[in-house]
Protein backbone atom coordinates (compact mmCIF):
# COMPACT_ATOMS: atom_id res chain seq x y z
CA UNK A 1 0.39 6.11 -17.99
CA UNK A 2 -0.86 3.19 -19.90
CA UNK A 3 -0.17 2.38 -22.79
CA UNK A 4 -2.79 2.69 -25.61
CA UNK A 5 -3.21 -1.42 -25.69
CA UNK A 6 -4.40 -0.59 -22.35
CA UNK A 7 -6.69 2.03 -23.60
CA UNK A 8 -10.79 1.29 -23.47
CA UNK A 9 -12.20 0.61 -26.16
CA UNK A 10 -15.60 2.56 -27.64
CA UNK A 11 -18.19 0.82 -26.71
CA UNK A 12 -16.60 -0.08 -22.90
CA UNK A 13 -17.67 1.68 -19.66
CA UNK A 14 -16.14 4.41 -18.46
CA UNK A 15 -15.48 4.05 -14.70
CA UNK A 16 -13.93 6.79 -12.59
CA UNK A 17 -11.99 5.85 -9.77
CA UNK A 18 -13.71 7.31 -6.35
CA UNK A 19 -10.29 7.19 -4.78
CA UNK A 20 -8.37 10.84 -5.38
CA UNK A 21 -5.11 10.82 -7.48
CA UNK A 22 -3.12 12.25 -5.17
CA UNK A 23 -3.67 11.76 -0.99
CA UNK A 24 -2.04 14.55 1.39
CA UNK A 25 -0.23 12.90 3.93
CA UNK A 26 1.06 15.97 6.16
CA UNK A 27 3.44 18.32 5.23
CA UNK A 28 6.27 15.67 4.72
CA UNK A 29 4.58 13.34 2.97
CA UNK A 30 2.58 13.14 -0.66
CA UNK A 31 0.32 10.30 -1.57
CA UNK A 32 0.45 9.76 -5.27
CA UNK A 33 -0.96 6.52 -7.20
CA UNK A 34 0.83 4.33 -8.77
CA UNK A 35 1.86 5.59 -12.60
CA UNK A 36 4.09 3.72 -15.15
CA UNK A 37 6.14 7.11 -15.87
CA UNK A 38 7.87 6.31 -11.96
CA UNK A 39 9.05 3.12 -12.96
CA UNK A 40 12.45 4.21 -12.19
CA UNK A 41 12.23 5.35 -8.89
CA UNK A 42 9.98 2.30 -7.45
CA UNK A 43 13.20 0.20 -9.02
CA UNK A 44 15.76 2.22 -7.39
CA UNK A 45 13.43 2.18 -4.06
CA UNK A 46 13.02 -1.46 -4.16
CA UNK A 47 16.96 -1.89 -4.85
CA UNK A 48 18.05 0.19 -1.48
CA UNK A 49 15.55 -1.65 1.00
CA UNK A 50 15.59 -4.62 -1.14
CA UNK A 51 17.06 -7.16 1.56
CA UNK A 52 14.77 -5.43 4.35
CA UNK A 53 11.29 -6.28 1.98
CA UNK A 54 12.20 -9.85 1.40
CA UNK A 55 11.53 -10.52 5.18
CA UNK A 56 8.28 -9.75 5.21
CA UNK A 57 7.09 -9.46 1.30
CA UNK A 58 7.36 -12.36 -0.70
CA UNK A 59 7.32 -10.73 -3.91
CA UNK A 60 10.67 -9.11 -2.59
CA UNK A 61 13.19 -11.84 -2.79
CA UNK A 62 14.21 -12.26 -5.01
CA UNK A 63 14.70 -8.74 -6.15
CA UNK A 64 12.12 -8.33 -9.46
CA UNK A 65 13.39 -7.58 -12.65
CA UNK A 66 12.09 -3.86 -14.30
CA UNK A 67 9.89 -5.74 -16.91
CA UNK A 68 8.36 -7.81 -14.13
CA UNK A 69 7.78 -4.90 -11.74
CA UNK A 70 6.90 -2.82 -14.64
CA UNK A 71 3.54 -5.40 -15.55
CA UNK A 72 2.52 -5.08 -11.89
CA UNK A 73 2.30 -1.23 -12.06
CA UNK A 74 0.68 -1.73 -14.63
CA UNK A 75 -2.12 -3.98 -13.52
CA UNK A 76 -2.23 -1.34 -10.55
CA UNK A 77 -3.19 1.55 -12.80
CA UNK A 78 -6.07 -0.83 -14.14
CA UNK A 79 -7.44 -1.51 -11.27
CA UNK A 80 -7.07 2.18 -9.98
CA UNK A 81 -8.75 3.19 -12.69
CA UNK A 82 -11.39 0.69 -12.33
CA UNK A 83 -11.97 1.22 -8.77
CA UNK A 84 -11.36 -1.80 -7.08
CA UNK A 85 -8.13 -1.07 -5.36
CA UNK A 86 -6.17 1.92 -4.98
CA UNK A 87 -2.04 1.65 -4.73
CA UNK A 88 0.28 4.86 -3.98
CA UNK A 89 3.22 5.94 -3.76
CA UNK A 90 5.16 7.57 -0.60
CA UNK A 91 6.60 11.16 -2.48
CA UNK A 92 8.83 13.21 0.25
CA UNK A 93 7.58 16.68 -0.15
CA UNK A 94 11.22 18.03 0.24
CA UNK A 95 13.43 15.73 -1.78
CA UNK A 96 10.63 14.58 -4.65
CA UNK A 97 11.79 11.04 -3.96
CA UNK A 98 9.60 8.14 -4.13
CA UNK A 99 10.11 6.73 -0.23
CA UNK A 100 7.74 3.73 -0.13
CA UNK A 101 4.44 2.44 -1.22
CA UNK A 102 1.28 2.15 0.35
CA UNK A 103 -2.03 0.66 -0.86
CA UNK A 104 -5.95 0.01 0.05
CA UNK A 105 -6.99 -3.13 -0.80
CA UNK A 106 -10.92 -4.10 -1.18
CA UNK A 107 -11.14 -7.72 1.29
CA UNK A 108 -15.25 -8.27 1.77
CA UNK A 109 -18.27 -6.25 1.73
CA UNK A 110 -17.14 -3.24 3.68
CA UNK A 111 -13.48 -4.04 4.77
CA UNK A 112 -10.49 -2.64 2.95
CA UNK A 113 -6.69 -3.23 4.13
CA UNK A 114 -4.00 -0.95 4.42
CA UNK A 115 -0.18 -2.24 3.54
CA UNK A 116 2.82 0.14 3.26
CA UNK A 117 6.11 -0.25 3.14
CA UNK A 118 9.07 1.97 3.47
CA UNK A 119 12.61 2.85 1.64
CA UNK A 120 14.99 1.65 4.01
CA UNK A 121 17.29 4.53 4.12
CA UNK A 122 14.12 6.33 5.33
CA UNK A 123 12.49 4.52 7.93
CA UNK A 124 12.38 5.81 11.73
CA UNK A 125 10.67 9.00 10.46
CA UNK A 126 6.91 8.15 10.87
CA UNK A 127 6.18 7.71 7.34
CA UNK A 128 4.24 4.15 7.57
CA UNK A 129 1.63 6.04 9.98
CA UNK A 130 1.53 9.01 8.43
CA UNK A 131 0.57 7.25 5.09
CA UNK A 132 -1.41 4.65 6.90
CA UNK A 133 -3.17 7.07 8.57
CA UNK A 134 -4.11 9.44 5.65
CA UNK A 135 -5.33 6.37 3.90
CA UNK A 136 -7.67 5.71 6.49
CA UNK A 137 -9.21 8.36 6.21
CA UNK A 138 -9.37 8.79 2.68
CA UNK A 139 -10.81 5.37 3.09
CA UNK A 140 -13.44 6.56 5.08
CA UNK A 141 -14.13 9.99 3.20
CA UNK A 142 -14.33 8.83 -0.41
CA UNK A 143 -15.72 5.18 -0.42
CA UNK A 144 -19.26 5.31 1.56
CA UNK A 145 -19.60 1.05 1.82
CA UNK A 146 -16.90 1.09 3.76
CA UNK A 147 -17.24 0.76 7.47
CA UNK A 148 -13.81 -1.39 8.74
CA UNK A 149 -10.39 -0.70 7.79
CA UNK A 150 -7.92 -3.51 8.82
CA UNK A 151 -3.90 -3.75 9.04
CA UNK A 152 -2.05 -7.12 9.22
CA UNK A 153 1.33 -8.14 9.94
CA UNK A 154 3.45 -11.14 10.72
CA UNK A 155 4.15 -11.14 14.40
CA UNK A 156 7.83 -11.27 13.75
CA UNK A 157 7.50 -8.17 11.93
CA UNK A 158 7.62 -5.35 14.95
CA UNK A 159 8.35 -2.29 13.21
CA UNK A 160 4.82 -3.00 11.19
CA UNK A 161 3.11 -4.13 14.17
CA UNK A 162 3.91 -0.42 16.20
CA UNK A 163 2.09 1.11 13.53
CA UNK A 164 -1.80 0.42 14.30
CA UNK A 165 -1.72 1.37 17.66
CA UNK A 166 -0.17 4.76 17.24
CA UNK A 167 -3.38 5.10 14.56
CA UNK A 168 -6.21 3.88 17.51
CA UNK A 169 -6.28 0.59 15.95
CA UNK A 170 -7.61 -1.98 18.03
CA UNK A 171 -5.62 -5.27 18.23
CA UNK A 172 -8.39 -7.66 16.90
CA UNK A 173 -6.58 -10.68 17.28
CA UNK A 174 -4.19 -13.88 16.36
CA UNK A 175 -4.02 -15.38 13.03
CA UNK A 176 -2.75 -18.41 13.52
CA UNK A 177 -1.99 -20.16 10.38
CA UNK A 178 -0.15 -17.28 8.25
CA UNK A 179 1.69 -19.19 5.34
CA UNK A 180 5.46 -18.82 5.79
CA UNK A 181 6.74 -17.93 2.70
CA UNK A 182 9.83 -15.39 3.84
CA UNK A 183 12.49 -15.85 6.47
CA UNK A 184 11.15 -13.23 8.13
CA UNK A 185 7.55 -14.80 8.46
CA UNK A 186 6.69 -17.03 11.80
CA UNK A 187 3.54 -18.42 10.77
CA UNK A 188 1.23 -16.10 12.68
CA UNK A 189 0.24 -13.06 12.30
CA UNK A 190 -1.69 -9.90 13.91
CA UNK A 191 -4.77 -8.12 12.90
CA UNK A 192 -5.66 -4.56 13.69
CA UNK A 193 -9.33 -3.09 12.83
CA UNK A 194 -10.69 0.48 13.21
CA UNK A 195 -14.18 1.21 12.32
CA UNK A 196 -15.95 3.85 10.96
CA UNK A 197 -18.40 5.32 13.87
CA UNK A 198 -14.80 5.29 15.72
């Protein structure tokens, strides 16, 4: 949790995140947001699928350091609990293990993107589209101004890219001058778009 430097102070605004705490995601699959207290785990995820994420996630490679990672957790309980965008993580009901993260992220006046990512060791299972999935419709259940919810990817990045389509996304388009900053990366990328009367 944070810490109590991170605590409001008495005269500030109290805002209550709109997002829930915890997101059902099937019966393999629990949606929790990001705490401090799994610090841990996130490290030890990160560590297996560590050469897997720098492909495609710059802030992968090279692998972060605890206090680094620890600051960006962090910053994503703030902004949880200030409701402007809402990160999880992937908990296997079974095991209790932290599998992957997943995240909706607030991009203009009634769009929100959905990223993910998953422990290497347990990819193959469907847990990217279950989670992306169950965050769409969270999206769509608990934050009213919201009426597109988008998915991007690298073209280079396949696994990513199978995702959307299983979901009903509908291939929007090329984007054609995606910065290459992994070796994964080719410079352009895909984005996917479902909207809310679909």
């Amino acid at each position: 949790m944070n810490s109590s430097d991170d605590a409001p102070g008495m005269g500030d605004p109290v805002v209550v995140s709109r997002m829930p705490e915890e997101v059902p995601a099937g019966e393999v699959l629990m949606l929790r947001r990001w705490t401090a207290s799994m610090i841990d785990q996130l490290m030890e995820s990160i560590e297996a699928s560590q050469p897997e994420l720098e492909l495609w996630l710059p802030w992968a490679g090279p692998m972060p350091t605890r206090t680094a990672e620890l600051e960006v957790v962090r910053a994503a309980e703030r902004a949880f609990a200030e409701d402007r965008d809402y990160a999880y993580f992937l908990i296997e009901r079974a095991s209790g293990d932290l599998v992957g993260c997943a995240g909706l992220h607030p991009k203009a006046d009634g769009v929100v993107e959905i990223g993910y990512w998953v422990r290497s060791d347990r990819t193959g299972r469907g847990y990217a589209t279950t989670a992306a999935g169950s965050l769409c419709s969270a999206a769509f259940r608990h934050l009213p101004e919201v009426e597109q919810v988008i998915i991007r990817m690298d073209q280079g990045n396949a696994a990513s890219a199978s995702i959307p389509p299983r979901l009903g996304f509908t291939l929007e388009g090329e984007e054609a001058f995606r910065e290459v900053s992994t070796s994964g990366h080719t410079g352009k990328g895909w984005i996917w778009s479902t909207r809310r009367e679909e």
